[in-house]
Protein backbone atom coordinates (compact mmCIF):
# COMPACT_ATOMS: atom_id res chain seq x y z
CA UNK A 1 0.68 11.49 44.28
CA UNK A 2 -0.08 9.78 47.75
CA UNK A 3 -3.66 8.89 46.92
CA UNK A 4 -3.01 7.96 43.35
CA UNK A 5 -0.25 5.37 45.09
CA UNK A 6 -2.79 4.29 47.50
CA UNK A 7 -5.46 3.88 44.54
CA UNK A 8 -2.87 1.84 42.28
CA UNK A 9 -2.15 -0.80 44.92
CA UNK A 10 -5.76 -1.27 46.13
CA UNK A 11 -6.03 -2.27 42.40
CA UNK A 12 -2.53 -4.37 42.22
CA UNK A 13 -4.45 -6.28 44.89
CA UNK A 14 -7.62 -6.64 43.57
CA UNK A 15 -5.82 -7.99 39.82
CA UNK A 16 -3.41 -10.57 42.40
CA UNK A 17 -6.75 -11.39 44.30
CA UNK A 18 -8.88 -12.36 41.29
CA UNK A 19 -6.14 -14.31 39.65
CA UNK A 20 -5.47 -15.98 42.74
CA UNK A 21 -8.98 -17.42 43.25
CA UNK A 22 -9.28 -18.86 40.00
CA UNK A 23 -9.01 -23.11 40.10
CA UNK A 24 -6.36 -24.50 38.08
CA UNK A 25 -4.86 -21.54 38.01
CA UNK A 26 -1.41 -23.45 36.45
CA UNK A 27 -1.83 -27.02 36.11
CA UNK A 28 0.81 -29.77 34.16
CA UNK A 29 0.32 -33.51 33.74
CA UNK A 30 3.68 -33.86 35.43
CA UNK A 31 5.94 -33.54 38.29
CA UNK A 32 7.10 -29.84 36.80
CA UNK A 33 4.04 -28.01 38.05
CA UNK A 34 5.89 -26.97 41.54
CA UNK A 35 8.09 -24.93 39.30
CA UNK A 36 5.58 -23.41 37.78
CA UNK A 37 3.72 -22.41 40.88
CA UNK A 38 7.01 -20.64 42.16
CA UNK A 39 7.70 -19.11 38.70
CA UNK A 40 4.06 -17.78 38.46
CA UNK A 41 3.70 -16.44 42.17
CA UNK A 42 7.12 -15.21 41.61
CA UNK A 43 5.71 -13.24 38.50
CA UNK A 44 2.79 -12.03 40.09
CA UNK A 45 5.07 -10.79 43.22
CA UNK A 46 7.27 -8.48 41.09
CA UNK A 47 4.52 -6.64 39.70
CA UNK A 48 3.37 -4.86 42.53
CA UNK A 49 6.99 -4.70 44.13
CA UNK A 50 8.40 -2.83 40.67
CA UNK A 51 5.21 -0.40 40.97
CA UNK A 52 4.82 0.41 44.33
CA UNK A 53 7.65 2.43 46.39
CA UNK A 54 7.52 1.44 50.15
CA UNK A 55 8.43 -1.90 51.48
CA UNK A 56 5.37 -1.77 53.85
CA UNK A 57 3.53 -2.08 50.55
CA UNK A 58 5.70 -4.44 49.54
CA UNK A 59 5.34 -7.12 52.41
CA UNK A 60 1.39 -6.47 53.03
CA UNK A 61 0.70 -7.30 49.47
CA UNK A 62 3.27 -10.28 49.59
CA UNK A 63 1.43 -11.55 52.90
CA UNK A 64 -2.16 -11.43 51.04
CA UNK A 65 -0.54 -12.86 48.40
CA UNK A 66 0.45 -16.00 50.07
CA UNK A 67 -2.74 -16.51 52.13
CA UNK A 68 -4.41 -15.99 48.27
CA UNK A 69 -1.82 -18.93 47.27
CA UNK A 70 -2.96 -21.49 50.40
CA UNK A 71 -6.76 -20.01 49.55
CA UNK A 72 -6.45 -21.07 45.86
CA UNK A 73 -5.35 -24.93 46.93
CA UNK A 74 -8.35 -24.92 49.52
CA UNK A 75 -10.75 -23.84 46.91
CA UNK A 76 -9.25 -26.27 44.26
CA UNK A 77 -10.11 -29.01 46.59
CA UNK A 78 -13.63 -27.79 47.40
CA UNK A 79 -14.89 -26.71 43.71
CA UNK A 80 -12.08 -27.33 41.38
CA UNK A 81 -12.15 -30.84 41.54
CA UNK A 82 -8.64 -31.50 42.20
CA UNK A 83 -7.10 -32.63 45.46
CA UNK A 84 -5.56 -29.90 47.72
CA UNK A 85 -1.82 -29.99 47.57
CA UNK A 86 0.02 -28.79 50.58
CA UNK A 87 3.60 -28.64 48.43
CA UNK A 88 1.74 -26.62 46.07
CA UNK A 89 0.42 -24.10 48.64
CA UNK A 90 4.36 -24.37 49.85
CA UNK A 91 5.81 -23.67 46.29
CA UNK A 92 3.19 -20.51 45.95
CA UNK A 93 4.40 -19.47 48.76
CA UNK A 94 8.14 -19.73 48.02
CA UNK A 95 7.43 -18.39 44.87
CA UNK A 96 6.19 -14.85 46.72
CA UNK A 97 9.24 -14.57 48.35
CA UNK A 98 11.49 -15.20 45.52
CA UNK A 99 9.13 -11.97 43.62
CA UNK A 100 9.82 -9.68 46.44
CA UNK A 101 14.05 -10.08 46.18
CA UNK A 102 13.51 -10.38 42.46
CA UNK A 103 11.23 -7.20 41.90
CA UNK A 104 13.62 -5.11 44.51
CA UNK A 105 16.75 -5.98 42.62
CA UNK A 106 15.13 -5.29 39.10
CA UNK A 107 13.41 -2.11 40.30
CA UNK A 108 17.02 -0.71 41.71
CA UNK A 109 18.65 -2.08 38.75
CA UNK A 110 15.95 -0.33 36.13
CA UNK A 111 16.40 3.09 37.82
CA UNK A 112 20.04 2.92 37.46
CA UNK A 113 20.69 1.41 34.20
CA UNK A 114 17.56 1.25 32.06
CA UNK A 115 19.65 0.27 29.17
CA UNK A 116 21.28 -2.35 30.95
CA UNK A 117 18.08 -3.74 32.63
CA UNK A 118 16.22 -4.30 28.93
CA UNK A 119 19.81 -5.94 27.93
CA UNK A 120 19.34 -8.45 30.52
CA UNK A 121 15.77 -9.10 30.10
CA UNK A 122 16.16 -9.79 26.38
CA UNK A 123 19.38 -11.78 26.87
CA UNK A 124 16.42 -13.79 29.37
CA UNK A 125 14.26 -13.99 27.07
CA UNK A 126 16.38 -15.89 24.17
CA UNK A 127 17.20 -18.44 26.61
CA UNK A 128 15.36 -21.34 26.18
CA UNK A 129 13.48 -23.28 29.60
CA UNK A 130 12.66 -27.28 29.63
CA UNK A 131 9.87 -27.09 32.01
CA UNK A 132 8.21 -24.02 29.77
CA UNK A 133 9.27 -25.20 26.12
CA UNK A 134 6.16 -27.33 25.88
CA UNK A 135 3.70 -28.25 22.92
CA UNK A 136 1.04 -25.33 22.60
CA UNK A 137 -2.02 -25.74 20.39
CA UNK A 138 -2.27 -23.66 17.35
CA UNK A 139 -4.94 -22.30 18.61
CA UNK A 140 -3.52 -20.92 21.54
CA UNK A 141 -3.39 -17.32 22.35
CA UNK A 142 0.41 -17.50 22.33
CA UNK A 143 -0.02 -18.18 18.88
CA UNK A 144 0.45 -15.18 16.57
CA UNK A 145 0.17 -16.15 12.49
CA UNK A 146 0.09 -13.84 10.14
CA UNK A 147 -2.83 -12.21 8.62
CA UNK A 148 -3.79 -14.18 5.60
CA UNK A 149 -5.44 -13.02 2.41
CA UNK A 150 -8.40 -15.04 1.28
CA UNK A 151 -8.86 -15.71 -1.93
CA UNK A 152 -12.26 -15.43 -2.34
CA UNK A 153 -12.40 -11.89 -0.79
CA UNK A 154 -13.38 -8.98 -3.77
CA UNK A 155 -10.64 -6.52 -2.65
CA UNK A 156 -7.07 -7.40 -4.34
CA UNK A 157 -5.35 -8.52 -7.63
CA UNK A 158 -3.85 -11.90 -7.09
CA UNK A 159 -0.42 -12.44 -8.67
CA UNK A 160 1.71 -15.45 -7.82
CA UNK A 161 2.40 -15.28 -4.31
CA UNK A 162 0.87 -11.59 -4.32
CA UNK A 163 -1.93 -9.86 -3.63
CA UNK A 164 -2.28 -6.05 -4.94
CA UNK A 165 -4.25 -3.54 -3.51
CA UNK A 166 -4.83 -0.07 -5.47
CA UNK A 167 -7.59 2.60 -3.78
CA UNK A 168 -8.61 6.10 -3.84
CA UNK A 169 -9.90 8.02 -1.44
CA UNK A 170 -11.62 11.65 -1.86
CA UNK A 171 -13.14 13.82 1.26
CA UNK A 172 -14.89 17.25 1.89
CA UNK A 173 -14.39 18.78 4.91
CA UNK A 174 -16.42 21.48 6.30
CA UNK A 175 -14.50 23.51 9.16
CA UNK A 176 -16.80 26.44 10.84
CA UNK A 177 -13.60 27.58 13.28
CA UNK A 178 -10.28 26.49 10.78
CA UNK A 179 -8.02 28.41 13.26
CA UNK A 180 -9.48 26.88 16.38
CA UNK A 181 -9.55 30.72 17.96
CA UNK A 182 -12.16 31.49 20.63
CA UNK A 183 -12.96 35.24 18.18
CA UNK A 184 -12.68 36.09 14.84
CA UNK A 185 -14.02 32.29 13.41
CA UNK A 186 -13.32 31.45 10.09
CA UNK A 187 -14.50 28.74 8.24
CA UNK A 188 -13.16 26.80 5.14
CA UNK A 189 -13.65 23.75 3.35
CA UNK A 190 -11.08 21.09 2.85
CA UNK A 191 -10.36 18.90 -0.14
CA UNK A 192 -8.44 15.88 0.38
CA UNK A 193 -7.34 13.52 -2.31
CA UNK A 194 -5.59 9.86 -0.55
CA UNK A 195 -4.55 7.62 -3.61
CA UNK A 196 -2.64 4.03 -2.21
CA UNK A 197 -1.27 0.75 -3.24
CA UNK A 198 -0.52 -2.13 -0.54
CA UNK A 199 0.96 -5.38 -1.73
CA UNK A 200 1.11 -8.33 0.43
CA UNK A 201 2.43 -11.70 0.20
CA UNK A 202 0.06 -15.05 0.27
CA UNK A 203 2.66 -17.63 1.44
CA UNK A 204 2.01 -20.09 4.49
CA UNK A 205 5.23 -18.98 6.43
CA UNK A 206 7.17 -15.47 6.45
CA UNK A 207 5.49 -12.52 4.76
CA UNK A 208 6.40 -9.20 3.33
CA UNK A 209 4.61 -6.17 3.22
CA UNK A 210 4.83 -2.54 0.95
CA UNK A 211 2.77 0.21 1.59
CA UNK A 212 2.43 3.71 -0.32
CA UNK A 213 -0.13 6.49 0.41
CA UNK A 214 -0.21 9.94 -0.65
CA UNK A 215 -2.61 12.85 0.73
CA UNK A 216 -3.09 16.35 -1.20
CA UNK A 217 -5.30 18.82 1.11
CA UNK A 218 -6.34 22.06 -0.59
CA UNK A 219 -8.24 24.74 1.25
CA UNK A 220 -10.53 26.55 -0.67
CA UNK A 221 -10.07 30.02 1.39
CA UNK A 222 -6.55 29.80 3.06
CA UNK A 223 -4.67 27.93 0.17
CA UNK A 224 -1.38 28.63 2.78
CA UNK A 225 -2.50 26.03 5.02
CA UNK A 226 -2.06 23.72 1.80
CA UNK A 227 0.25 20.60 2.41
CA UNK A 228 0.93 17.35 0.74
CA UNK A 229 1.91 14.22 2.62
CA UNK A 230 3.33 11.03 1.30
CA UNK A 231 5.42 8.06 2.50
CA UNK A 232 6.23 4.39 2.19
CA UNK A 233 6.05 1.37 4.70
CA UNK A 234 8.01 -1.54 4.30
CA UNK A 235 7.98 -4.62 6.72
CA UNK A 236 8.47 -8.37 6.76
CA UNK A 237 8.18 -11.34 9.11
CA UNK A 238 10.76 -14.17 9.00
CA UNK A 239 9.12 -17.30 10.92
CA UNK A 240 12.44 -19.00 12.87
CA UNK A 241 10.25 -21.63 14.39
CA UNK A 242 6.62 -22.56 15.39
CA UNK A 243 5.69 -19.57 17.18
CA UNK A 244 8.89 -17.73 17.18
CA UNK A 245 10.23 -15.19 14.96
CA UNK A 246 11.50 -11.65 13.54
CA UNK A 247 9.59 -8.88 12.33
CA UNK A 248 11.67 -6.01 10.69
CA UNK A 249 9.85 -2.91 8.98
CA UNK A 250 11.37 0.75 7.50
CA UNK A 251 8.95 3.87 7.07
CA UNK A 252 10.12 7.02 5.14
CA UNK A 253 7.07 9.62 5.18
CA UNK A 254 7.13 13.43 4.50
CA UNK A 255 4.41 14.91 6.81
CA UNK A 256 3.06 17.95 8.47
CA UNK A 257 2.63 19.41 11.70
CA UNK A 258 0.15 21.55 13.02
CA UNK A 259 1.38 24.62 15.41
CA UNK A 260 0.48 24.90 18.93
CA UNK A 261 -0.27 22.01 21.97
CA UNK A 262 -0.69 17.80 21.29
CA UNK A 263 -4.40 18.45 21.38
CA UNK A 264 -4.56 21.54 18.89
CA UNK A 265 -2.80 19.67 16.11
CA UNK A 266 -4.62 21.43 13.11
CA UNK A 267 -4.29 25.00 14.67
CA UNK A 268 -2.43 27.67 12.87
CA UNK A 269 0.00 27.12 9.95
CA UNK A 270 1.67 23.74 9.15
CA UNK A 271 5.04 22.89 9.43
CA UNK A 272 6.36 20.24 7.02
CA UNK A 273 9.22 17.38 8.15
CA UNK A 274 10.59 14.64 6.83
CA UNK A 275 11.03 11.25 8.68
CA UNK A 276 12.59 7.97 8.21
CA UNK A 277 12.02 4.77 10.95
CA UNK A 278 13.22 1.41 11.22
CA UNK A 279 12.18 -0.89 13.56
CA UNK A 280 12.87 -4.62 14.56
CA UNK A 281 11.19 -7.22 16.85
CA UNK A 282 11.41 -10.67 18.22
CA UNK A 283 8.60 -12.57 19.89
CA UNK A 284 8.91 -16.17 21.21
CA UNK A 285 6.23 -18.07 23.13
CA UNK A 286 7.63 -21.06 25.75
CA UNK A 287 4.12 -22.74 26.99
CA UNK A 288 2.29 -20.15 29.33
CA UNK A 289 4.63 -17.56 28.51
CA UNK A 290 5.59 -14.64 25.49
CA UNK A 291 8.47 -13.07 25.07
CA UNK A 292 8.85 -10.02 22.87
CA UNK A 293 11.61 -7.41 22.42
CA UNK A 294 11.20 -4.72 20.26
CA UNK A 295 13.55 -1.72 19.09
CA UNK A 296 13.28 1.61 16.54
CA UNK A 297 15.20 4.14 15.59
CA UNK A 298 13.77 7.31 14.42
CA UNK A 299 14.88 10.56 12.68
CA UNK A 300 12.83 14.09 11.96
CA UNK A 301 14.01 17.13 10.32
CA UNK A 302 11.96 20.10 9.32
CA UNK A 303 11.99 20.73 5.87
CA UNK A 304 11.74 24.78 6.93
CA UNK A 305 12.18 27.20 9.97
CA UNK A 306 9.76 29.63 7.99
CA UNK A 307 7.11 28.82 10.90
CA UNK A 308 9.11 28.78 13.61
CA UNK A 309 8.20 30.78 16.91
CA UNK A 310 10.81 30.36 19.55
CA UNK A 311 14.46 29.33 20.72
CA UNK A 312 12.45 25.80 21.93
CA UNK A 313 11.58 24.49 18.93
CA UNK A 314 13.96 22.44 17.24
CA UNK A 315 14.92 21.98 13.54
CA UNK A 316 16.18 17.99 14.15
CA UNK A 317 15.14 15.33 16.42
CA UNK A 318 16.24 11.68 17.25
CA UNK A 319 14.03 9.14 19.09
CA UNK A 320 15.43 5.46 20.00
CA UNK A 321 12.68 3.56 21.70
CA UNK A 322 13.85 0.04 23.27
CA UNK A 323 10.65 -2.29 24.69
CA UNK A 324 10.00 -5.59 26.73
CA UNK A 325 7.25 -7.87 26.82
CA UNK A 326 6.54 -11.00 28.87
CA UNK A 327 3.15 -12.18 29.00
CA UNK A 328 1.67 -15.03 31.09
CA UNK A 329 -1.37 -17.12 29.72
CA UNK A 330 -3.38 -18.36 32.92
CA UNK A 331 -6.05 -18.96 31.07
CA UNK A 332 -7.01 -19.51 27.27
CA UNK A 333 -7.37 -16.00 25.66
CA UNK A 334 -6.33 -14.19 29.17
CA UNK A 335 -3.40 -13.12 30.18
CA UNK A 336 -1.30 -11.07 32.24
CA UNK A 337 1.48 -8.80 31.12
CA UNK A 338 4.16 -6.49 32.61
CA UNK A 339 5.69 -4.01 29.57
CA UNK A 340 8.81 -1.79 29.96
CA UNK A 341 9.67 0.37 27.64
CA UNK A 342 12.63 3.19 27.48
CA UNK A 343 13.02 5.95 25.24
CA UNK A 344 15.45 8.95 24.23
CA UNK A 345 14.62 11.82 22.09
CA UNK A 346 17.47 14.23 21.20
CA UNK A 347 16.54 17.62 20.24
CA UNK A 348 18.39 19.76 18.08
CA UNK A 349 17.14 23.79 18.34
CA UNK A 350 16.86 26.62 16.41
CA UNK A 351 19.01 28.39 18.75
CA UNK A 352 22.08 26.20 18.27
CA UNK A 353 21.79 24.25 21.58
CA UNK A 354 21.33 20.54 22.42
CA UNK A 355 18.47 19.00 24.53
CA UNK A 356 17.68 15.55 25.53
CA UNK A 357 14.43 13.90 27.08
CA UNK A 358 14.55 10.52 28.62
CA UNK A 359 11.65 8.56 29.23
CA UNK A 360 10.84 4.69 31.43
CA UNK A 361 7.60 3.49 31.14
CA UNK A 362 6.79 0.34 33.35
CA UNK A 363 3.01 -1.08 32.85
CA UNK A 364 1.23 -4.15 33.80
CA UNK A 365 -1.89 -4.85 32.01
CA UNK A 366 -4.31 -7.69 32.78
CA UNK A 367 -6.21 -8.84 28.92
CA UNK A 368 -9.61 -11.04 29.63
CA UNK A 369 -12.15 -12.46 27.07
CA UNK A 370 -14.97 -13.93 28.37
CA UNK A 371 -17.72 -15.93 26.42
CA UNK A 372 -17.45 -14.67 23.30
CA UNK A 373 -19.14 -11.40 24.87
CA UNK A 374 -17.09 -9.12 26.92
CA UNK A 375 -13.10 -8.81 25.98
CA UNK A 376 -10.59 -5.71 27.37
CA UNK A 377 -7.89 -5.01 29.38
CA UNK A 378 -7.02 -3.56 32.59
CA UNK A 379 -3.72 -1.97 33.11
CA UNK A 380 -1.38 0.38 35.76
CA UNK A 381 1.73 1.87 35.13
CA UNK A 382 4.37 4.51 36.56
CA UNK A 383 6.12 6.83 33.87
CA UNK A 384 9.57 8.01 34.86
CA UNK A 385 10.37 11.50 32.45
CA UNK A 386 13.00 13.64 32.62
CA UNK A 387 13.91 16.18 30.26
CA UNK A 388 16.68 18.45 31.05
CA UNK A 389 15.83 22.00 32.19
CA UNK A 390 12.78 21.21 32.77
CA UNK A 391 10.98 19.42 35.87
CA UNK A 392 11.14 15.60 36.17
CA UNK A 393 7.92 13.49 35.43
CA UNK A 394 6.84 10.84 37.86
CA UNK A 395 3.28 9.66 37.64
CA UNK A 396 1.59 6.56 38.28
CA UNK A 397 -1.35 5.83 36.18
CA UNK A 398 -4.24 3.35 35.74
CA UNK A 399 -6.24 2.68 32.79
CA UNK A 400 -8.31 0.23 30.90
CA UNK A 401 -10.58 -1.27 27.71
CA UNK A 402 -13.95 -2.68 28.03
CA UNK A 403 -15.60 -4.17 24.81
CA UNK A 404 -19.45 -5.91 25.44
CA UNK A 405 -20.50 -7.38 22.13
CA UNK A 406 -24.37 -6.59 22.25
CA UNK A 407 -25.37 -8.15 19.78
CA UNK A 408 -23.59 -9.87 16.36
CA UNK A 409 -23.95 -6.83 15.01
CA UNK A 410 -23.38 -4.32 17.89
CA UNK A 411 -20.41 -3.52 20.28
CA UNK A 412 -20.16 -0.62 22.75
CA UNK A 413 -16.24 -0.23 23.58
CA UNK A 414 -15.13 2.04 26.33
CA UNK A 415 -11.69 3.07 26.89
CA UNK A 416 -9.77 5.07 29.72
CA UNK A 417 -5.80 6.02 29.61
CA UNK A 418 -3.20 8.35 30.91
CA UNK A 419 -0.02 9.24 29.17
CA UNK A 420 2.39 12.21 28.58
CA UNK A 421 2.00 13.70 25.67
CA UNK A 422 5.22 14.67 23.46
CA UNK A 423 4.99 18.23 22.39
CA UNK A 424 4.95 18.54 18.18
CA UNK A 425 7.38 21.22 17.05
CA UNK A 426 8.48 22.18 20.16
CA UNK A 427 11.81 20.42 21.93
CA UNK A 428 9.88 21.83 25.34
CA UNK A 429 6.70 21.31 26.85
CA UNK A 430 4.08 18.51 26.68
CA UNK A 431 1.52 17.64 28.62
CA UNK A 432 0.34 14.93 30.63
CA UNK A 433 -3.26 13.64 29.54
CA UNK A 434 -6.11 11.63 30.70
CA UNK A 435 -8.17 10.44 28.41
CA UNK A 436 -11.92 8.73 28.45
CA UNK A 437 -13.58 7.58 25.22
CA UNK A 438 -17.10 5.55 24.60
CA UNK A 439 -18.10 4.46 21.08
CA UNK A 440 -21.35 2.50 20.01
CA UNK A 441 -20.54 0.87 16.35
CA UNK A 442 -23.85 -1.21 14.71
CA UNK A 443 -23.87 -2.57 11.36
CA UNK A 444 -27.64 -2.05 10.68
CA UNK A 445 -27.44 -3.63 7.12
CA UNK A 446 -25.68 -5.75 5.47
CA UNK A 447 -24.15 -2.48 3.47
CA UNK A 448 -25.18 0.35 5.96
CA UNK A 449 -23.00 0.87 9.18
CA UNK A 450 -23.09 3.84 12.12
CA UNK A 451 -21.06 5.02 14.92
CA UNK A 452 -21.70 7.82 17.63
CA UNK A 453 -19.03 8.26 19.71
CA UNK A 454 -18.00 10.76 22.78
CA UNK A 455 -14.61 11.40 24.28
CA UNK A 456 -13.04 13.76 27.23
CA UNK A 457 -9.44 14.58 27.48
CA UNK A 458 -7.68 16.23 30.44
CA UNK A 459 -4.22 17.84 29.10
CA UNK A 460 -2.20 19.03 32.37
CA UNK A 461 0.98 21.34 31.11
CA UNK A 462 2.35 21.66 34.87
CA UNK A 463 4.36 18.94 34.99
CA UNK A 464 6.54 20.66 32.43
CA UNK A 465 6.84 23.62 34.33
CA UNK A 466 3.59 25.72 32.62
CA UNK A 467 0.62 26.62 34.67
CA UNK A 468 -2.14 25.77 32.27
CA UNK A 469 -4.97 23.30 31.99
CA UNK A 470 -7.26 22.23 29.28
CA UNK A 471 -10.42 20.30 29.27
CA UNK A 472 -11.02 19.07 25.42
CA UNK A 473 -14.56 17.58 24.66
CA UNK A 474 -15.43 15.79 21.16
CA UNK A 475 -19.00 14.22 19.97
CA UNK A 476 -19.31 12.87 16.85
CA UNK A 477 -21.65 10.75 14.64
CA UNK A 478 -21.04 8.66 11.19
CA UNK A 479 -21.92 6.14 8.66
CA UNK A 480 -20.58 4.26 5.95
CA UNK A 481 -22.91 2.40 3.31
CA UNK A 482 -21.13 0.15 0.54
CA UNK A 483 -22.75 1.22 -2.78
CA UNK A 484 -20.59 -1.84 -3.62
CA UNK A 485 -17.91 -4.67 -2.91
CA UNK A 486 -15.40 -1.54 -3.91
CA UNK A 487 -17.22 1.10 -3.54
CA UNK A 488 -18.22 3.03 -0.11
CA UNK A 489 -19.51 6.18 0.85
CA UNK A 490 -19.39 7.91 4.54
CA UNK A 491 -20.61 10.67 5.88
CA UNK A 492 -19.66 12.00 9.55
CA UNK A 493 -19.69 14.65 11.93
CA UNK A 494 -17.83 16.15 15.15
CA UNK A 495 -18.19 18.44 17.15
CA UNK A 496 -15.30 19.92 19.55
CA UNK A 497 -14.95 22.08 22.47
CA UNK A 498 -11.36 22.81 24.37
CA UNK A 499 -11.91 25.06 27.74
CA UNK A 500 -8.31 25.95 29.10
CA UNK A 501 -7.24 27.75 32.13
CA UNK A 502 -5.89 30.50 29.79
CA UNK A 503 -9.75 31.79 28.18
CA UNK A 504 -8.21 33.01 25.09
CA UNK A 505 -7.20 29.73 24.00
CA UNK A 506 -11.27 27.99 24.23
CA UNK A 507 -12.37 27.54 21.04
CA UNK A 508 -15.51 25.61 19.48
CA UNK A 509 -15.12 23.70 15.84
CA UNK A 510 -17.84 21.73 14.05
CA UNK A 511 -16.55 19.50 11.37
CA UNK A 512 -18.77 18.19 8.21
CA UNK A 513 -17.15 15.50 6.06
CA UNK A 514 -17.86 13.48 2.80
CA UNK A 515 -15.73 10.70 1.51
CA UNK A 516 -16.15 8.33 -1.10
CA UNK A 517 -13.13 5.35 -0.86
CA UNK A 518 -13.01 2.40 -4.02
CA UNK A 519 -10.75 -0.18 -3.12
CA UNK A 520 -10.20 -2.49 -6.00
């Protein structure tokens, strides 16, 4: 835990560093730019004061910090072509200090009342600022339209203000371990039958979305691992004001589990459930800075016990997730970001008790783009879980996305997180995971595409109290090729491998599949 710490602020400091160095950093046409040098030092001062637990930390990072803020006004006046400003270099300054007694006071406050703490920041962020509400370009990464439909695109019936969106989609799968067992393999092969309909609105402002999908998987040897899904999405956007406004959606699916860990989803029989979410959002951007709440409220219930193991699992469960967002633009297409997010999950078991898991998640991410070539993010984080009767989860964690565009027609992406994972039918358990992932994507025609990808997980089970480790590796290859503007057909392949710290649960699975989608 130490040396992760230790690891985590060496790169709180590096993030603070590079922003620190770069000219113009925040720049107005008028007198209101020393309020925006103590609001953004401020910003970058809480950060590393809400991730990092000692106040030594605390006031060593604050003291680089400031000599970064005085460093940035030297180098504007050598290379950034601007004057040196020693009221600016005061403000940054101030605006460090300020960070320090604001990040201690939010910290203390978030650890006490979560709830409370995401009150206040939304209450913040509905509040409107004069030296912030400035114009912003339409351009601007701030701004967040709507995804239009063009006309001239082959997929979609127009009518009126709609555009209608039947497909079909049929696949073969080819399993050589169906069971994911280490002995006794068995193979199958899987039919699955996906028909949809999306319809979307056209308009200029607000939209509205509706979504249906069905999927029908029949097994041609073990017809009792049969299950149909369906569902429906529903969402819409209500546009207040020029960048500012609502987005509402409600979900009602019926779906299956798979028994066993997160990362053994399609092991052993399924169990079926029924869930229905609604969620609601507001983002506003002010200038340099977004603002976003966001809420949801979700409810499960298995549809039978029939599958069932043991008093932990739970028949019911009811998850209210309640997020923050404020993101500052220093420079067009790069921002930085600090995220909290806070989230109960009530358990109701098969063995007539009541359980409850609580979960704070505070992250700061860093987004860059830079010449059209390389985009990503870098981020670090500290999750806060506790779930009672079991041990408490406290883990700081770094992570990141790296995209290089190659060529037009190439992009290698790599991606590196760590996160708990929830356990599926279980009300105990779960796992914290690290996860790495590389993926090389090439269109090679104009109507033939390929992807080879790799990825490694590390699931850890003993921060929930079990001793066991697993080690999950997955390789896989595919292509697409349109046969038309509605027509496509893909083939792909994977291959898996899960070594645990329990040998009876390694397994091996190679997975063959065809699929032929039309979209119309």
């Amino acid at each position: 835990m130490r040396r992760a710490s230790h690891f985590l602020w060496v790169v709180m400091i590096a993030l603070v560093a590079g922003l620190s160095l770069i000219p113009h950093l925040i720049t107005t046409p008028n007198e209101s730019d020393k309020l925006l040098h103590v609001l953004a030092y401020s910003f970058l001062m809480v950060i590393p004061v809400v991730l990092l637990s000692s106040l030594r930390a605390h006031l060593i990072t604050g003291f680089l910090l400031m000599l970064m803020g005085v460093l940035n006004e030297v180098l504007q006046d050598v290379i950034g072509g601007r004057q040196a400003s020693v009221r600016d270099a005061l403000a940054n300054c101030v605006g460090v200090v300020l960070g320090i007694g604001l990040g201690r006071l939010f910290k203390s406050g978030l650890e006490a009342h979560p709830r409370r703490m995401l009150l206040v920041v939304g209450v913040l962020s509905l509040s409107s600022s004069p030296v912030w509400a400035q114009p912003t370009s339409p351009d601007n990464i701030l701004s967040l339209p709507p995804s239009k439909i063009s006309d001239q695109s082959t997929i979609g019936i127009p009518l009126g203000g709609f555009m209608i969106s039947p497909g079909v989609k049929v696949e073969t799968n080819i399993h050589d371990n169906i069971f994911l067992s280490k002995n006794d393999t068995s193979s199958d092969m899987v039919t699955v039958f996906e028909p949809g309909l999306a319809v979307q609105t056209n308009w200029n402002r607000h939209s509205l979305y509706f979504g249906t999908k069905a999927e029908k998987a029949s097994y041609k040897r073990y017809s009792h691992k049969d299950y149909t899904d369906y569902g429906f999405l529903l969402s819409g956007q209500y546009d207040i004001a020029y960048e500012t406004y609502v987005v509402g959606g409600l979900e009602r699916n019926r779906k299956h589990y798979g028994r066993g860990a997160g990362e053994d989803q399609e092991g052993g029989d399924t169990v079926d459930y029924n869930a229905t979410k609604g969620s609601l959002s507001f983002t506003r951007a002010l200038s340099y800075i977004q603002l976003k709440l966001f809420g949801s409220t979700e409810k499960s219930e298995l549809e039978s016990d029939r599958f069932l193991l043991g008093s932990g699992d739970y028949f019911e469960k009811n998850s209210n997730t309640y997020q923050s967002n404020i993101a500052f633009e220093y420079l067009p297409e790069n921002e930085l970001f600090l995220e909290v997010t806070y989230n109960t999950t009530d358990y109701s078991l098969i063995n007539g008790t009541e359980d409850r898991a609580t979960r704070v998640n505070t992250r700061l991410g860093l987004k860059f783009h830079t010449a059209s070539l390389y985009r990503g993010s870098l981020f670090g984080g500290y999750l806060h879980r506790k779930h009672e009767g079991e041990f408490d989860v406290k883990d700081p964690y770094v992570g990141g996305s790296f995209v290089w565009e190659i060529t037009p027609l190439t992009a290698l992406s790599l991606q590196s997180a760590r996160y708990f994972s929830e356990p599926s039918v279980s009300g105990t358990g779960g796992s914290m995971t690290t996860s790495h992932q590389a993926e090389l994507r090439s269109s090679l025609t104009t109507r033939l595409s390929g992807a080879t990808s790799v990825r490694y997980d590390d699931n850890d089970y003993s921060l929930s109290g079990t001793s066991r480790k697993n080690k999950l590796l997955e390789a896989g290859v595919e292509a697409d090729y349109k046969l038309s503007d509605n027509l496509s057909a893909g083939a792909e392949y994977n291959y898996r491998k899960r070594i645990s710290t329990i040998s009876s649960e390694d397994y091996t699975d190679n997975h063959v599949l065809f699929s032929l989608t039309y979209m119309h």
